[in-house]
N, C-alpha and C. Protein backbone atom coordinates (compact mmCIF):
# COMPACT_ATOMS: atom_id res chain seq x y z
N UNK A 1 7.10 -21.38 -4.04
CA UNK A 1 8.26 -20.76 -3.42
C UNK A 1 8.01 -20.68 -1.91
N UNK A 2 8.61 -21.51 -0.97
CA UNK A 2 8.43 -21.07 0.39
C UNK A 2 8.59 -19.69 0.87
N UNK A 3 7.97 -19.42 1.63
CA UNK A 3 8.16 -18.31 2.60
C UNK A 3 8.90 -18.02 3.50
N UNK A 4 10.10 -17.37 2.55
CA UNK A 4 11.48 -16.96 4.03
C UNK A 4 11.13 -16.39 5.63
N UNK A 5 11.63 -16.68 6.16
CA UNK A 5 11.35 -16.01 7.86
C UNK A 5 11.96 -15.10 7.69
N UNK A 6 12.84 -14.17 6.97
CA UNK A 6 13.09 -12.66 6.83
C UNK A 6 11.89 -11.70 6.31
N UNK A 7 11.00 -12.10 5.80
CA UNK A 7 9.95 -11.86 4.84
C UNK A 7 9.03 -10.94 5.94
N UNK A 8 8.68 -9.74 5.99
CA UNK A 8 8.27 -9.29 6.82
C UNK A 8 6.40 -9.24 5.78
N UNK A 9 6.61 -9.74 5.20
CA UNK A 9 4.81 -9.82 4.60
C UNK A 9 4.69 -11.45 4.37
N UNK A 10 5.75 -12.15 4.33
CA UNK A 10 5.30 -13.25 4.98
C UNK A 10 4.84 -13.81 6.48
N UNK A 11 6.25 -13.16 7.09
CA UNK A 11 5.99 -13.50 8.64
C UNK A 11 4.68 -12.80 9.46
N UNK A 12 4.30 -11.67 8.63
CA UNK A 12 3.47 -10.87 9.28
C UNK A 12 3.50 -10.64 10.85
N UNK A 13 4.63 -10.36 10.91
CA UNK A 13 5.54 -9.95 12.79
C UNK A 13 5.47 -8.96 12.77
N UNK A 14 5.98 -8.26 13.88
CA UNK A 14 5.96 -7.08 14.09
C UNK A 14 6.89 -6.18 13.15
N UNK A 15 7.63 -6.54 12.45
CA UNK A 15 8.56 -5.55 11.54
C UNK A 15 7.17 -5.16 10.52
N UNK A 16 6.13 -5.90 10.47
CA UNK A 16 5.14 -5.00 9.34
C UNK A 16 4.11 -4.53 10.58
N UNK A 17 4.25 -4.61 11.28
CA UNK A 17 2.59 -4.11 12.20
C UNK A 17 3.62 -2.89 12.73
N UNK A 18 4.61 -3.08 12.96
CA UNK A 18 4.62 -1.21 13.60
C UNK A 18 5.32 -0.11 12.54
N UNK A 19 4.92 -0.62 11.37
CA UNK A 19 4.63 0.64 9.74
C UNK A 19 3.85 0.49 9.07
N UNK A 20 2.77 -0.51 9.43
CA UNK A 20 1.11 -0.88 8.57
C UNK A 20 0.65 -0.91 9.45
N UNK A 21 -1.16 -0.78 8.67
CA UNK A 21 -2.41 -1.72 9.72
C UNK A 21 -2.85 -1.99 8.25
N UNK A 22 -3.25 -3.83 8.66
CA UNK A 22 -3.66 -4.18 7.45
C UNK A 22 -5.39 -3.61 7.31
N UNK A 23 -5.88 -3.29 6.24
CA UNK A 23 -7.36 -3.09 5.97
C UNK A 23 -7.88 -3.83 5.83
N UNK A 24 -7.05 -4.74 4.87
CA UNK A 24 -8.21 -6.17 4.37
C UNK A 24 -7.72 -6.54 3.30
N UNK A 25 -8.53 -7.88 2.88
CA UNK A 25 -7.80 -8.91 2.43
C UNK A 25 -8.34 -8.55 0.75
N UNK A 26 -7.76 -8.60 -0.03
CA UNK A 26 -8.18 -8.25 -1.46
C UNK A 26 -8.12 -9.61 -2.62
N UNK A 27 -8.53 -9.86 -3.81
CA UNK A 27 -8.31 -10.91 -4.74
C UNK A 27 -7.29 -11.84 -4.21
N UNK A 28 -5.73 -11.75 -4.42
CA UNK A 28 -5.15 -12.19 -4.21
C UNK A 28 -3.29 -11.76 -3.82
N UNK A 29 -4.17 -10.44 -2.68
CA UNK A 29 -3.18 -9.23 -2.08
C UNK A 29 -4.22 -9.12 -0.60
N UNK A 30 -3.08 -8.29 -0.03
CA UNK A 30 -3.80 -7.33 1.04
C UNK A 30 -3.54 -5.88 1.19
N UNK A 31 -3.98 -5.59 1.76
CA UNK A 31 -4.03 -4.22 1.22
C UNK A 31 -3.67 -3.42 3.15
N UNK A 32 -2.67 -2.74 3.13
CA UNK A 32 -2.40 -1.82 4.36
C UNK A 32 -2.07 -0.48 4.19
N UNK A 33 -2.42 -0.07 5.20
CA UNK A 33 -2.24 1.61 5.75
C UNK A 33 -0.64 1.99 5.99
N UNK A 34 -0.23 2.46 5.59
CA UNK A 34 0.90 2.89 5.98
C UNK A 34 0.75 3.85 7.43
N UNK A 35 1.58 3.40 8.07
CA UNK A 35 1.78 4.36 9.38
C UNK A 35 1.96 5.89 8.82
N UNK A 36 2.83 5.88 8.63
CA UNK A 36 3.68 7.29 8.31
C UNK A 36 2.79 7.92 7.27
N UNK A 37 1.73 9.06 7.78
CA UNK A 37 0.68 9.52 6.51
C UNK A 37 0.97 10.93 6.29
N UNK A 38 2.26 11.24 5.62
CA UNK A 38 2.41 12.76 4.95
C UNK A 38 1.79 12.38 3.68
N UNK A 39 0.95 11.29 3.08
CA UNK A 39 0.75 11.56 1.73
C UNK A 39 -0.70 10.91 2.68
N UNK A 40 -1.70 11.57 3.01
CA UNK A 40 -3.05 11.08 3.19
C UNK A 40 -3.43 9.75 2.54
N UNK A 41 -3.68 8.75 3.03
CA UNK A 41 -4.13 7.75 2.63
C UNK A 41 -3.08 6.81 1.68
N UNK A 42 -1.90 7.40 2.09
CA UNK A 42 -0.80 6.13 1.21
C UNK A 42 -1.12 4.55 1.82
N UNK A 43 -0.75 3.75 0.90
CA UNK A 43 -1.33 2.35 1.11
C UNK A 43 -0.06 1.89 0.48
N UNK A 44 -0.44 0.19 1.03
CA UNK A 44 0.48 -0.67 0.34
C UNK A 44 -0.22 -2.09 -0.03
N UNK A 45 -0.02 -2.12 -1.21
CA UNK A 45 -0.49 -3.49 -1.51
C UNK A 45 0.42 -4.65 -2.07
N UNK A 46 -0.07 -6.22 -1.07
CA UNK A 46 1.06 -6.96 -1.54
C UNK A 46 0.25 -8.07 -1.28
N UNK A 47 1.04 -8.71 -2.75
CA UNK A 47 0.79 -9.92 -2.95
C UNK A 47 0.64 -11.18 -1.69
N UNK A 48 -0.20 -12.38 -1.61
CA UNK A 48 -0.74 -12.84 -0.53
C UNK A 48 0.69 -14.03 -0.64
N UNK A 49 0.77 -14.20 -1.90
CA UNK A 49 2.19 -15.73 -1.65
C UNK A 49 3.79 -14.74 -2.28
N UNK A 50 4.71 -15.72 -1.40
CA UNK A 50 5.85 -15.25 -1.82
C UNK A 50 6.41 -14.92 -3.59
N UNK A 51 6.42 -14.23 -3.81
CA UNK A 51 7.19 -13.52 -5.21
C UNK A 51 7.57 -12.23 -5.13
N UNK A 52 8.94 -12.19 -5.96
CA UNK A 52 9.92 -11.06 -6.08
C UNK A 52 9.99 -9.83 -6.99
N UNK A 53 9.02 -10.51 -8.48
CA UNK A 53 9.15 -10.17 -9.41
C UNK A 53 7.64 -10.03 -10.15
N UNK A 54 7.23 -9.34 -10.87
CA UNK A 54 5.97 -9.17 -11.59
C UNK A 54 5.70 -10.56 -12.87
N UNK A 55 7.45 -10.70 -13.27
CA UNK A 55 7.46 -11.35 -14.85
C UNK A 55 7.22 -13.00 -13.49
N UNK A 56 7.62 -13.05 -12.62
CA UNK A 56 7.10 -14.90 -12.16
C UNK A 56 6.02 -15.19 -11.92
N UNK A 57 5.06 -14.11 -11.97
CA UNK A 57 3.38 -14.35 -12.00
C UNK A 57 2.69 -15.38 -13.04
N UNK A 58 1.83 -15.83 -12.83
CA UNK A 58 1.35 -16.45 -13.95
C UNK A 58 0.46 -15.68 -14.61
N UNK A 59 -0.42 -15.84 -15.66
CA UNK A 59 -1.37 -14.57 -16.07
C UNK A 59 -2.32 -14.64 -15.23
N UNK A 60 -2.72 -15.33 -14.80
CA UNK A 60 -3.86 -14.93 -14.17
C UNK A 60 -3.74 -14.04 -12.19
N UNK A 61 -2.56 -14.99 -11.79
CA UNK A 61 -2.24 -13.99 -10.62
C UNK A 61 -1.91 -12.74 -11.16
N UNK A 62 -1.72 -12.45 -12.21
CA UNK A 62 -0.98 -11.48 -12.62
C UNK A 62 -1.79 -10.26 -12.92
N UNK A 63 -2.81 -10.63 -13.27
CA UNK A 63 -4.24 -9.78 -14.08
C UNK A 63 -4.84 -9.90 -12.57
N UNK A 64 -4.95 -10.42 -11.30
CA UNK A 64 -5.84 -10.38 -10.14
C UNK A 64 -5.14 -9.87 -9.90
N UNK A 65 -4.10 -9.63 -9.50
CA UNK A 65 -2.89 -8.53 -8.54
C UNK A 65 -2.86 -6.86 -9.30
N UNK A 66 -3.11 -7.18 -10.56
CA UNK A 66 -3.21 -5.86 -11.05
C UNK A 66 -4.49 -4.96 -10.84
N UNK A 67 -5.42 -6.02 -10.63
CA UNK A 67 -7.12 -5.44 -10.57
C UNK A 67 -6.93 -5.38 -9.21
N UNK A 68 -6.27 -6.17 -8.68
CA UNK A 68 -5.99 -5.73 -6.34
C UNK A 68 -5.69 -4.10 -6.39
N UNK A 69 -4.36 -3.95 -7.25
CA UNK A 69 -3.80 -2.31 -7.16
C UNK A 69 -4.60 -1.47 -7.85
N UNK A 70 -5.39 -1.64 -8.85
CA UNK A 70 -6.31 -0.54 -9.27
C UNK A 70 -7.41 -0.30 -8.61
N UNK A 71 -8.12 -1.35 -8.09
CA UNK A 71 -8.97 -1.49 -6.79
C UNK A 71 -8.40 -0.70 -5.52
N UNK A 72 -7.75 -0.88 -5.20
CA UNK A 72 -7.31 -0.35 -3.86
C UNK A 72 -6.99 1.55 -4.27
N UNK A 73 -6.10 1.54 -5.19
CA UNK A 73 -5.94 3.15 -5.36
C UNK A 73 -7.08 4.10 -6.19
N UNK A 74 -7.90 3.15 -6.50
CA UNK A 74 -9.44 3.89 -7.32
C UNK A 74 -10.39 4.68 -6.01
N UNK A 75 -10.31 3.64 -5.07
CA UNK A 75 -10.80 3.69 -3.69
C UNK A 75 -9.88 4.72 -2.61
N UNK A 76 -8.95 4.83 -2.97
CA UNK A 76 -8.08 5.93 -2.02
C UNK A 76 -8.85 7.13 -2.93
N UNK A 77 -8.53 7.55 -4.37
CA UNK A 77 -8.54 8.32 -5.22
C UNK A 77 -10.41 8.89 -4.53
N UNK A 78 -11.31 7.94 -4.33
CA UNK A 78 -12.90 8.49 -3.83
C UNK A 78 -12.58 8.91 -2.58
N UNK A 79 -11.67 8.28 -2.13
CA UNK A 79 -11.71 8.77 -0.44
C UNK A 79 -11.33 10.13 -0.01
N UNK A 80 -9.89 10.34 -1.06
CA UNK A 80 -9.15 11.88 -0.46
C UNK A 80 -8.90 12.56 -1.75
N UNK A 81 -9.41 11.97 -3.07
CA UNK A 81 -9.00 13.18 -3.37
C UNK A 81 -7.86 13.95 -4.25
N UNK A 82 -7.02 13.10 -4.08
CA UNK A 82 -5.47 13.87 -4.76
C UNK A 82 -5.57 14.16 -5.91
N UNK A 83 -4.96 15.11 -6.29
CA UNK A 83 -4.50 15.26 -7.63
C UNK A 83 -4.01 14.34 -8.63
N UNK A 84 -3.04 13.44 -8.03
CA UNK A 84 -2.65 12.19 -8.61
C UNK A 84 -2.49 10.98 -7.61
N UNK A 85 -2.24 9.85 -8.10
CA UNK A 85 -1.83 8.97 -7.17
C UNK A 85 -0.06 8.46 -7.95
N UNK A 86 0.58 8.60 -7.49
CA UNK A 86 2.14 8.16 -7.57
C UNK A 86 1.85 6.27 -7.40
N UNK A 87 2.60 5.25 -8.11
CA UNK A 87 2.62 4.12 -7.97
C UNK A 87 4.01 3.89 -7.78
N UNK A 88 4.85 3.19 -7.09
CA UNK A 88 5.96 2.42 -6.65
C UNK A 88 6.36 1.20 -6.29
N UNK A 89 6.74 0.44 -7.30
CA UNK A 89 7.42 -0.95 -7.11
C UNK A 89 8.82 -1.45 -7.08
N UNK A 90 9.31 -1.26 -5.42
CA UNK A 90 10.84 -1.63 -5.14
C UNK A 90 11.74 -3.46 -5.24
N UNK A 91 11.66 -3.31 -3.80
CA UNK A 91 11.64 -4.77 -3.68
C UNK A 91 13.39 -4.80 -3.27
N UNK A 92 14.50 -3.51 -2.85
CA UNK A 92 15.71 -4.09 -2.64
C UNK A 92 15.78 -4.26 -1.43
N UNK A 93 15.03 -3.88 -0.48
CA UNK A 93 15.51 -4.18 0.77
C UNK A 93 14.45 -5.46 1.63
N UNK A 94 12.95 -5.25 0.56
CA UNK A 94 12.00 -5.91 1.27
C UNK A 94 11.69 -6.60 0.16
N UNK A 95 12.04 -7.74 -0.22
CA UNK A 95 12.13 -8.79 -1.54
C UNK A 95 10.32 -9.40 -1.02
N UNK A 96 9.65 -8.76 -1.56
CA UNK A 96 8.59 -9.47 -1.76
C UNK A 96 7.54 -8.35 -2.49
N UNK A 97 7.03 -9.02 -3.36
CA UNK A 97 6.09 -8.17 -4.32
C UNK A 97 4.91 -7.59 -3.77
N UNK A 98 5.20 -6.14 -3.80
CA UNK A 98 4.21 -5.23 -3.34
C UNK A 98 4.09 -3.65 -3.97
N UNK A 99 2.86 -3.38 -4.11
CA UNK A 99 2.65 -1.80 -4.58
C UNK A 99 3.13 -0.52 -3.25
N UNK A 100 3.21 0.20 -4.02
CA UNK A 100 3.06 1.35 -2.54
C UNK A 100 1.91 2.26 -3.28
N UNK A 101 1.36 2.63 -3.32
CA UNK A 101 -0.03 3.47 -3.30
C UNK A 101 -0.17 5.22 -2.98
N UNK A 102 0.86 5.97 -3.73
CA UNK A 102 0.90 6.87 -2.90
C UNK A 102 0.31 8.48 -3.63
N UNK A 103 -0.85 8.95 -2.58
CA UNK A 103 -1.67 9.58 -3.34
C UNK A 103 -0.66 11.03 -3.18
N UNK A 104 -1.05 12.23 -4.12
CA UNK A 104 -0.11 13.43 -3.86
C UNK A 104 -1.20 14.64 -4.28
N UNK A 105 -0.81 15.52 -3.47
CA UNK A 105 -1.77 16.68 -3.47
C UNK A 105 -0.95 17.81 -4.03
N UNK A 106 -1.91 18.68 -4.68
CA UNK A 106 -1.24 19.82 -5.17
C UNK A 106 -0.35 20.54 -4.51
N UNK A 107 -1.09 21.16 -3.34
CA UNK A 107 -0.76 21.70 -2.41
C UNK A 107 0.36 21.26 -1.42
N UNK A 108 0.43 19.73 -1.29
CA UNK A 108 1.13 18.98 -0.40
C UNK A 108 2.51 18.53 -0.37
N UNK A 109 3.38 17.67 0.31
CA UNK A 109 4.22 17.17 -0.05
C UNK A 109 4.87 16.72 -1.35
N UNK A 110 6.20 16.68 -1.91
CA UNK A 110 7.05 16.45 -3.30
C UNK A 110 5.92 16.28 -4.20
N UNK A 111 4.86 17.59 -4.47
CA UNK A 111 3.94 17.38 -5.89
C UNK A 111 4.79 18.00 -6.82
N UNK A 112 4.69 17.40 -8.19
CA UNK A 112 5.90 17.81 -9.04
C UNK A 112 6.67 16.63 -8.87
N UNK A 113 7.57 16.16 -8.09
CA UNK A 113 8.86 15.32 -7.57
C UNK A 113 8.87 13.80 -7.24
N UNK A 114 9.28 13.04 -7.27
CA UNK A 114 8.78 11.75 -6.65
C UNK A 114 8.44 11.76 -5.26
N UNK A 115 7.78 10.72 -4.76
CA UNK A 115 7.39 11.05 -3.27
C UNK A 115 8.72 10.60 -2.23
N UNK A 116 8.82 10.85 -1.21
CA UNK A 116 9.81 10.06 -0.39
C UNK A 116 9.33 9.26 0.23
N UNK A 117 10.16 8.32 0.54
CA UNK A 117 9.87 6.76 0.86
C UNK A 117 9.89 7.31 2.53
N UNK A 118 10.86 7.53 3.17
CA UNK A 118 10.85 8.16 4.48
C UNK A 118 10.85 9.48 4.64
N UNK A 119 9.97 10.12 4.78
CA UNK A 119 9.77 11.54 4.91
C UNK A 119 10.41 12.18 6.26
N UNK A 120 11.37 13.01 6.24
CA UNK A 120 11.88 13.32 7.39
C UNK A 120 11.23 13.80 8.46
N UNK A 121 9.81 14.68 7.90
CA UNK A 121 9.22 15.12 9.34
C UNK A 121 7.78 14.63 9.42
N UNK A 122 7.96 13.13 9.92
CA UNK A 122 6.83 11.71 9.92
C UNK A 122 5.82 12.01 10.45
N UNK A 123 3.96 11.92 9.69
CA UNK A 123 3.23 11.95 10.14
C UNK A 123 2.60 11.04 10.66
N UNK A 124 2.58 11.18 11.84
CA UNK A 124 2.43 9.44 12.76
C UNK A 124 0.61 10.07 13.21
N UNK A 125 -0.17 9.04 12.96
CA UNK A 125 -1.77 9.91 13.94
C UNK A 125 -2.00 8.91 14.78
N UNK A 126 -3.35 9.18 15.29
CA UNK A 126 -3.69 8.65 16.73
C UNK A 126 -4.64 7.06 16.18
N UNK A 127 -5.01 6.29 16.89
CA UNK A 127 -5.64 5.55 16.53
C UNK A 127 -7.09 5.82 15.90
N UNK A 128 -7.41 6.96 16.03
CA UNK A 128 -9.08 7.62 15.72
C UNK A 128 -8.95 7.98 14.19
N UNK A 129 -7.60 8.44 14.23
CA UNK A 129 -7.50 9.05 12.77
C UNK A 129 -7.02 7.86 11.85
N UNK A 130 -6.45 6.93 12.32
CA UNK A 130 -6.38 5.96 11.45
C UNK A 130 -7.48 4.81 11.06
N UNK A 131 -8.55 4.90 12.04
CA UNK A 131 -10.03 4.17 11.95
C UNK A 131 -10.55 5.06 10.86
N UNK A 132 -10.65 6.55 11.25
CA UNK A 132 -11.21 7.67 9.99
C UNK A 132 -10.78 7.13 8.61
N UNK A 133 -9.45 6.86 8.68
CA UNK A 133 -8.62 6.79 6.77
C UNK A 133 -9.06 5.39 6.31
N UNK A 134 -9.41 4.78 7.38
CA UNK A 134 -9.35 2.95 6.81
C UNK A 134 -10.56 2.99 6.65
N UNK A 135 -12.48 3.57 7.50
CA UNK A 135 -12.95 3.55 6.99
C UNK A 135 -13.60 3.89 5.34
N UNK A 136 -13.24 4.80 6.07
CA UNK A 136 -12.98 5.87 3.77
C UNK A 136 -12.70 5.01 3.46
N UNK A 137 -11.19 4.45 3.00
CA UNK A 137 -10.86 3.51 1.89
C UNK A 137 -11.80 2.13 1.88
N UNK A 138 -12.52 1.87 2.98
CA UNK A 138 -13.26 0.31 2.44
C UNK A 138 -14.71 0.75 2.21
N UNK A 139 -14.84 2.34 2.52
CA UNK A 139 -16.52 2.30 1.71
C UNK A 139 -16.01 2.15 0.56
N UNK A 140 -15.25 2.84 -0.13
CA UNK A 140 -15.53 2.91 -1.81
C UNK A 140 -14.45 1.58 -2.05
N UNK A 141 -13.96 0.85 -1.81
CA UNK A 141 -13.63 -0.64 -1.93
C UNK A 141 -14.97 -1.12 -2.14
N UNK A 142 -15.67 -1.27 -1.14
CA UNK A 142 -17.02 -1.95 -1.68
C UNK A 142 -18.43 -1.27 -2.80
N UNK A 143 -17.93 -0.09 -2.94
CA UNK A 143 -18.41 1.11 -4.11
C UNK A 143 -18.28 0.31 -5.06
């Protein structure tokens, strides 16, 4: 399937670098930080070639993309902590196959509720604090 130039995880332009930083490259995903951190350590993981859908996988991308997302949120889960981790797979506005990763604290934001996709009062941090969250998540990646 070629790679549309609307594809903001294909094009990897700026429509994904100023609401991610990628961490790193996983099986056959990558794995990013979400800007916006009211849920500590929310991530996103997405598939490395164009697809829309889970059922156009073959089995075996299919079983590596699944071990990418349990990998990646096992490793948030050592890093911070949450009570749970929330999983989310959209795809209507941004047609390309990807997890959202989103951990939830007792104490914290919509626990109980689904999480919000745009949280109205956005936790944006500094570049120090986002070196802090990305290291965490790739020690226990390599854990």
């Amino acid at each position: 399937m070629p790679h549309p130039e609307d594809c903001q995880y294909c094009a990897k332009d700026r429509r994904l670098t100023e609401i991610m930083i990628e961490i790193c490259t996983l099986q056959v995903s990558t794995l990013y930080l979400f800007r916006e951190q009211t849920y500590r350590g929310r991530c996103i993981v997405a598939l490395n070639v164009h697809q829309t859908e889970l059922f156009s996988l073959d089995d075996e991308t299919l079983r590596q993309f699944s071990k990418d997302v349990a990998k990646a949120a096992h490793a948030v889960q050592k890093a911070f902590k949450p009570g749970k981790i929330n999983y989310a797979v959209y795809g209507d506005l941004v047609p390309h196959l990807h997890y959202h990763i989103v951990p939830k604290y007792m104490d914290g934001d919509c626990w109980g509720k689904p999480f919000e996709m745009n949280p109205s009062g956005k936790k944006i941090l500094n570049d120090e604090e986002y070196g802090t969250i990305i290291r965490a998540i790739k020690k226990h990646l390599a854990a």
